[in-house]
Protein backbone atom coordinates (compact mmCIF):
# COMPACT_ATOMS: atom_id res chain seq x y z
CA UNK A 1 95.38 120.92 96.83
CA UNK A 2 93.53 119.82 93.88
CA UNK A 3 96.02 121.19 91.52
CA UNK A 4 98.42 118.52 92.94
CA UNK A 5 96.63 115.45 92.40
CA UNK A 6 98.29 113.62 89.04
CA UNK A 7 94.25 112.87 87.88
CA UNK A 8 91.06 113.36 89.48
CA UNK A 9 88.76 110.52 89.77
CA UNK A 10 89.41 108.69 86.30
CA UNK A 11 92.78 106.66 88.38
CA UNK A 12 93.01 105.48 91.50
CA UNK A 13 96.70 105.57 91.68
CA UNK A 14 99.65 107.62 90.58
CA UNK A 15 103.58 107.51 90.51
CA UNK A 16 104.87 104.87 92.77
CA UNK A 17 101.75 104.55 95.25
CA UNK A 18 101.55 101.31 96.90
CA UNK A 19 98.74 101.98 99.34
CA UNK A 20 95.15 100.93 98.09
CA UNK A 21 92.03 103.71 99.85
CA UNK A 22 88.67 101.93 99.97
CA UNK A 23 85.47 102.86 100.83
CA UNK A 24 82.41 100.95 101.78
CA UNK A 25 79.57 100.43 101.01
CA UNK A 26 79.87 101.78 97.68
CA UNK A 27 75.79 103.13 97.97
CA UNK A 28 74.51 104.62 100.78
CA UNK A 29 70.81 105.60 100.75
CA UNK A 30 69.36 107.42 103.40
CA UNK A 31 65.75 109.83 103.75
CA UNK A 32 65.54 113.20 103.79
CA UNK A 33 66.49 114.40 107.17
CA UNK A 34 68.31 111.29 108.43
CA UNK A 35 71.60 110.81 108.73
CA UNK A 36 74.42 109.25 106.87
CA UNK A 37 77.66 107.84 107.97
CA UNK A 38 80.50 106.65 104.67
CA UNK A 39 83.52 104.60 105.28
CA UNK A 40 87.08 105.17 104.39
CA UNK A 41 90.23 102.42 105.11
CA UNK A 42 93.55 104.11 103.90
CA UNK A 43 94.56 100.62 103.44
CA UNK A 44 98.83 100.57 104.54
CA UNK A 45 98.48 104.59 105.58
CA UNK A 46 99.28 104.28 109.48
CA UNK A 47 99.39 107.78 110.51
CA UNK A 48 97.70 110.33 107.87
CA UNK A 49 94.62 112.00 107.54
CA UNK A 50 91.48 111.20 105.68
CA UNK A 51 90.36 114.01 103.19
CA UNK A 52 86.62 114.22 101.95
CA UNK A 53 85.70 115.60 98.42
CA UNK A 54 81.78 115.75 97.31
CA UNK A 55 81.64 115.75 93.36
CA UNK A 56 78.47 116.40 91.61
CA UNK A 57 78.38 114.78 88.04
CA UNK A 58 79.85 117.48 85.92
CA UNK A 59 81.64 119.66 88.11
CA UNK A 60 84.63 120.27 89.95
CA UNK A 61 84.90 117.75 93.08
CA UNK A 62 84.79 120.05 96.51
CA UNK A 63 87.08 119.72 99.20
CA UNK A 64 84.91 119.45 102.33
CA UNK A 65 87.25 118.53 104.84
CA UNK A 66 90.04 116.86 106.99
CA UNK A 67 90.51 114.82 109.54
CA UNK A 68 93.26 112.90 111.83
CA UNK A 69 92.76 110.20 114.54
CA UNK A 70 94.43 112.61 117.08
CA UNK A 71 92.87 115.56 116.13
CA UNK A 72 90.63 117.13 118.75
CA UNK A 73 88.45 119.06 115.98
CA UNK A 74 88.18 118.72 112.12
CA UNK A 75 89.13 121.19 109.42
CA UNK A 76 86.88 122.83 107.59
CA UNK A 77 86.74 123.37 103.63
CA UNK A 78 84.80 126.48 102.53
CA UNK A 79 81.60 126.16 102.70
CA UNK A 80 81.54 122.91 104.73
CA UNK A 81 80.94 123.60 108.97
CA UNK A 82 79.96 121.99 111.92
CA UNK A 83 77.20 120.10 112.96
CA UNK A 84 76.22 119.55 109.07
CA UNK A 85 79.45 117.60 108.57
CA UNK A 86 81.79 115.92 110.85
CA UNK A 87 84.21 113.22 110.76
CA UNK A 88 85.72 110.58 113.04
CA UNK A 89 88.34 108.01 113.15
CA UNK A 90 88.32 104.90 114.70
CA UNK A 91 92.27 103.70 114.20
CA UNK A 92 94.67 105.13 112.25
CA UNK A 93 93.40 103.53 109.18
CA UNK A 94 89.50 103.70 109.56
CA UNK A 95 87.86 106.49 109.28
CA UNK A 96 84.16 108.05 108.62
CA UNK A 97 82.07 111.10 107.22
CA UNK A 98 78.93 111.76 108.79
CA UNK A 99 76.76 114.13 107.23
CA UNK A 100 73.69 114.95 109.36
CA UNK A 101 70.03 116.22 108.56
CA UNK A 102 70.82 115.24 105.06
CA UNK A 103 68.99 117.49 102.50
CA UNK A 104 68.38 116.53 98.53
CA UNK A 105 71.20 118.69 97.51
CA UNK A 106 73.46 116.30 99.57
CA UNK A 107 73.51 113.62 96.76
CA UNK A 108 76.82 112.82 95.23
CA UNK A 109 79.73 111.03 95.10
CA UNK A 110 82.03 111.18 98.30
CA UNK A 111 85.31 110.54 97.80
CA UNK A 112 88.18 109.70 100.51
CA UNK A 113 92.08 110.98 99.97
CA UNK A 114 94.99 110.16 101.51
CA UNK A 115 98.75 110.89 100.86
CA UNK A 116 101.35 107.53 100.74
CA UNK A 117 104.68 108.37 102.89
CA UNK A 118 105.84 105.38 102.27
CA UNK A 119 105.76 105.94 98.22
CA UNK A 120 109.72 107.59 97.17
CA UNK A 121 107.28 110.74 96.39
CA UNK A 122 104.19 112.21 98.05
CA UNK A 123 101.43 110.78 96.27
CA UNK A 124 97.75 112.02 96.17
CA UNK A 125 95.26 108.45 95.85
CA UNK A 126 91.09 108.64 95.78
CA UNK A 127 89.61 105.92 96.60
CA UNK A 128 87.00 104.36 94.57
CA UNK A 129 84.00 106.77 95.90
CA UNK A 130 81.05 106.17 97.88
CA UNK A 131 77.34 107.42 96.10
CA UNK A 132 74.92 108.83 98.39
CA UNK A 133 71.28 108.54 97.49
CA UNK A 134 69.00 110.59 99.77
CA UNK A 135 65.50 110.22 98.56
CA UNK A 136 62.29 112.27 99.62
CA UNK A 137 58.89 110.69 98.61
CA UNK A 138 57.05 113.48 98.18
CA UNK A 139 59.72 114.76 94.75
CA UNK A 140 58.10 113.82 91.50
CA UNK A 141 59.69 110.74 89.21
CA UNK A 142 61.71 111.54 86.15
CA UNK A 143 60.35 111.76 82.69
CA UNK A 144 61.79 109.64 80.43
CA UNK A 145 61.38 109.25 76.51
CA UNK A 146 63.36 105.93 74.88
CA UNK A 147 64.17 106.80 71.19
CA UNK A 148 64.46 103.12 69.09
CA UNK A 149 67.20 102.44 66.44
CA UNK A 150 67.54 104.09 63.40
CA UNK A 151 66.87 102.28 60.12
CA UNK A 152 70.92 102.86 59.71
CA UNK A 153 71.54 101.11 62.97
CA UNK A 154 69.02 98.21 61.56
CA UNK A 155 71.42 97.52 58.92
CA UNK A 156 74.25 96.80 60.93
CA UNK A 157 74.99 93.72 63.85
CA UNK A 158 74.20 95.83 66.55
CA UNK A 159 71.86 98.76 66.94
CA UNK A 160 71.25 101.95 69.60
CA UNK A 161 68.39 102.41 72.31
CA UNK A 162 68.04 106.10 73.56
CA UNK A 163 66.77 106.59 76.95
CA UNK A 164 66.68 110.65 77.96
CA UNK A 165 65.58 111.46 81.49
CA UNK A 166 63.95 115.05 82.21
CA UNK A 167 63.11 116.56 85.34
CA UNK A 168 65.40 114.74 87.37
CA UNK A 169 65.18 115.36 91.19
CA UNK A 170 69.44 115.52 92.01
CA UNK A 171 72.51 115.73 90.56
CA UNK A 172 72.77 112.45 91.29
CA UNK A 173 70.94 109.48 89.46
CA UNK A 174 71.46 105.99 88.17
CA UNK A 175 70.40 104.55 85.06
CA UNK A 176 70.01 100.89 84.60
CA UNK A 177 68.95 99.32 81.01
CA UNK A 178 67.13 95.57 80.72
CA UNK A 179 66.37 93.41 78.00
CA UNK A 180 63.81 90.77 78.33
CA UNK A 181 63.59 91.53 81.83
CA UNK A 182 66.89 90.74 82.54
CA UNK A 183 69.92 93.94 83.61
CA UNK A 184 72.25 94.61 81.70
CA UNK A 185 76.08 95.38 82.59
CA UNK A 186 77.69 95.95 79.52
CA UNK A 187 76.77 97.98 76.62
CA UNK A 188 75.47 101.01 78.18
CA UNK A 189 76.81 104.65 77.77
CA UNK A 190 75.77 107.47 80.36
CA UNK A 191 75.94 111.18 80.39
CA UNK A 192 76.34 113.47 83.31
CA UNK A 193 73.16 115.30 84.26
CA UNK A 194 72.81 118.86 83.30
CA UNK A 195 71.08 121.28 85.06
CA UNK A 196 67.68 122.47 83.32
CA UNK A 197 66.35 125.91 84.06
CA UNK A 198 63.49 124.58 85.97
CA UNK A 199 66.60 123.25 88.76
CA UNK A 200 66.02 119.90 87.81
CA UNK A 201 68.41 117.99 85.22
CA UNK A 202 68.35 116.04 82.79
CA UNK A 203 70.83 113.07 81.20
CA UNK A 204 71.07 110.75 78.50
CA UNK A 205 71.84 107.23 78.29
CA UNK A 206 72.60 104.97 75.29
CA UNK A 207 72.63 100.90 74.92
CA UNK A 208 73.88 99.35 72.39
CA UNK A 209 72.71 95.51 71.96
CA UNK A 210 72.89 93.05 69.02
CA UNK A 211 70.23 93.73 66.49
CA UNK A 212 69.30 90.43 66.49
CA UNK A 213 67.80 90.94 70.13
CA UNK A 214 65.74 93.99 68.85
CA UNK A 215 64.69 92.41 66.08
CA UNK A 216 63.22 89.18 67.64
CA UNK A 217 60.70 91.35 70.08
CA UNK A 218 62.56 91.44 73.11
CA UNK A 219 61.53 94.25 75.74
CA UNK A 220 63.75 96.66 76.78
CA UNK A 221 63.47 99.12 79.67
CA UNK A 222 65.28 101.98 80.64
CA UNK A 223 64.95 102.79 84.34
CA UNK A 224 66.60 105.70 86.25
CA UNK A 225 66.52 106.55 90.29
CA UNK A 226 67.19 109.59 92.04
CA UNK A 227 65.88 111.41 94.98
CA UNK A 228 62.08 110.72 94.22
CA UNK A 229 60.51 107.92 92.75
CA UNK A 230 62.28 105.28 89.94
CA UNK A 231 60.74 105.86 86.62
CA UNK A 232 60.78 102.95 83.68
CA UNK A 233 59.69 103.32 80.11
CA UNK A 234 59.63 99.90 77.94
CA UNK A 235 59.30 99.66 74.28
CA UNK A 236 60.28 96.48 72.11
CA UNK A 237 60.71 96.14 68.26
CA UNK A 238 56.92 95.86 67.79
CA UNK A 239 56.11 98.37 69.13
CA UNK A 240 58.41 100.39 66.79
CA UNK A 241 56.93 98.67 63.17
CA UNK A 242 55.57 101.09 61.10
């Protein structure tokens, strides 16, 4: 099915779709062991099902399973069974995946797919994705290292802040960049984690901010959460002076 789809994850629409999948909340963070329940609306879709794909940054997202309103049981992707996953639908347009006893290895993005009969063509849509965050206390925090600009960068308006995270927990992790204390939304450049031999990964993560904010002292952090603990490294342009 996944060969069908026009792109995967980068659009949220194709051809001549006019209905609009959404999924709340966009993060869901449970414990290790609870459970955790995402929502889907297949916005103007009054009689389809609701597919579920996990993706875990880097690879191929899975098909986990299917579900329809009238359907007395759900159907299973491979490697995806019952009581671990289920799914249920409260109308024709609302629908939910609950994922029970949730483990570390269940962080991801979730995404919800539905097909648009009333496009002129059958039309694959994602939605915008849902991350799930499950978090166990007792997993260490990641490493992190923040690299400052270069004397090249120092030339130019605008320089380069390296943040690399080691030893992440999950496949899954967020990386959020402030300077003077205050976050940042723009600016910022994030890899997908990669798997180190240890099992853990690792990722990088590069902001880019006007030199004249380095250059007049202003902190800036680097902060990443995953499963465990959020870890935060701060340097500032002092701290940098030979």
């Amino acid at each position: 099915m996944l060969g069908t789809l026009c792109t995967l994850l980068t659009a949220l629409t194709c051809g001549s779709a006019v209905t609009v999948v959404t999924q709340t909340p966009a993060v869901v963070t449970v414990r290790k062991g609870e459970s955790a329940t995402l929502h889907c609306n297949l916005g103007t879709v009054t009689d389809n099902t609701a597919d579920w794909y996990k993706q875990i940054s880097g690879q191929t997202p899975q098909y986990m399973l299917e579900f329809h309103q009238t359907w007395s049981s759900v159907k299973y992707g491979s490697g995806f069974s019952s009581p671990k996953f289920d799914s249920k639908c409260s109308s024709y347009t609302d629908c939910s995946l609950i994922i029970n006893t949730v483990e570390v290895g269940d962080s991801a993005v979730y995404y919800c797919l539905t097909w648009d009969d009333t496009a002129k063509e059958y039309v694959s849509q994602f939605g915008p994705g849902t991350k799930l965050f499950v978090t166990d206390p007792t997993l260490p925090a990641p490493s992190l290292t923040v690299f400052p600009p270069s004397r090249e960068d120092l030339s130019g308006d605008s320089v380069r802040v390296v943040c690399v995270a080691e030893d992440v927990s999950s496949g899954l992790a967020d990386v959020r960049w402030l300077l003077g204390g205050n976050p940042l939304n723009s600016g910022i450049s994030t890899s997908s984690t990669q798997q180190q031999p240890n099992g853990r990964f690792r990722l990088s993560s590069i902001l880019t901010i006007q030199t004249a904010d380095w250059t007049s002292g202003k902190d800036v952090t680097c902060q990443v959460t995953s499963s465990g603990p959020t870890a935060s490294k701060t340097i500032s342009q002092p701290d940098c002076s030979d």
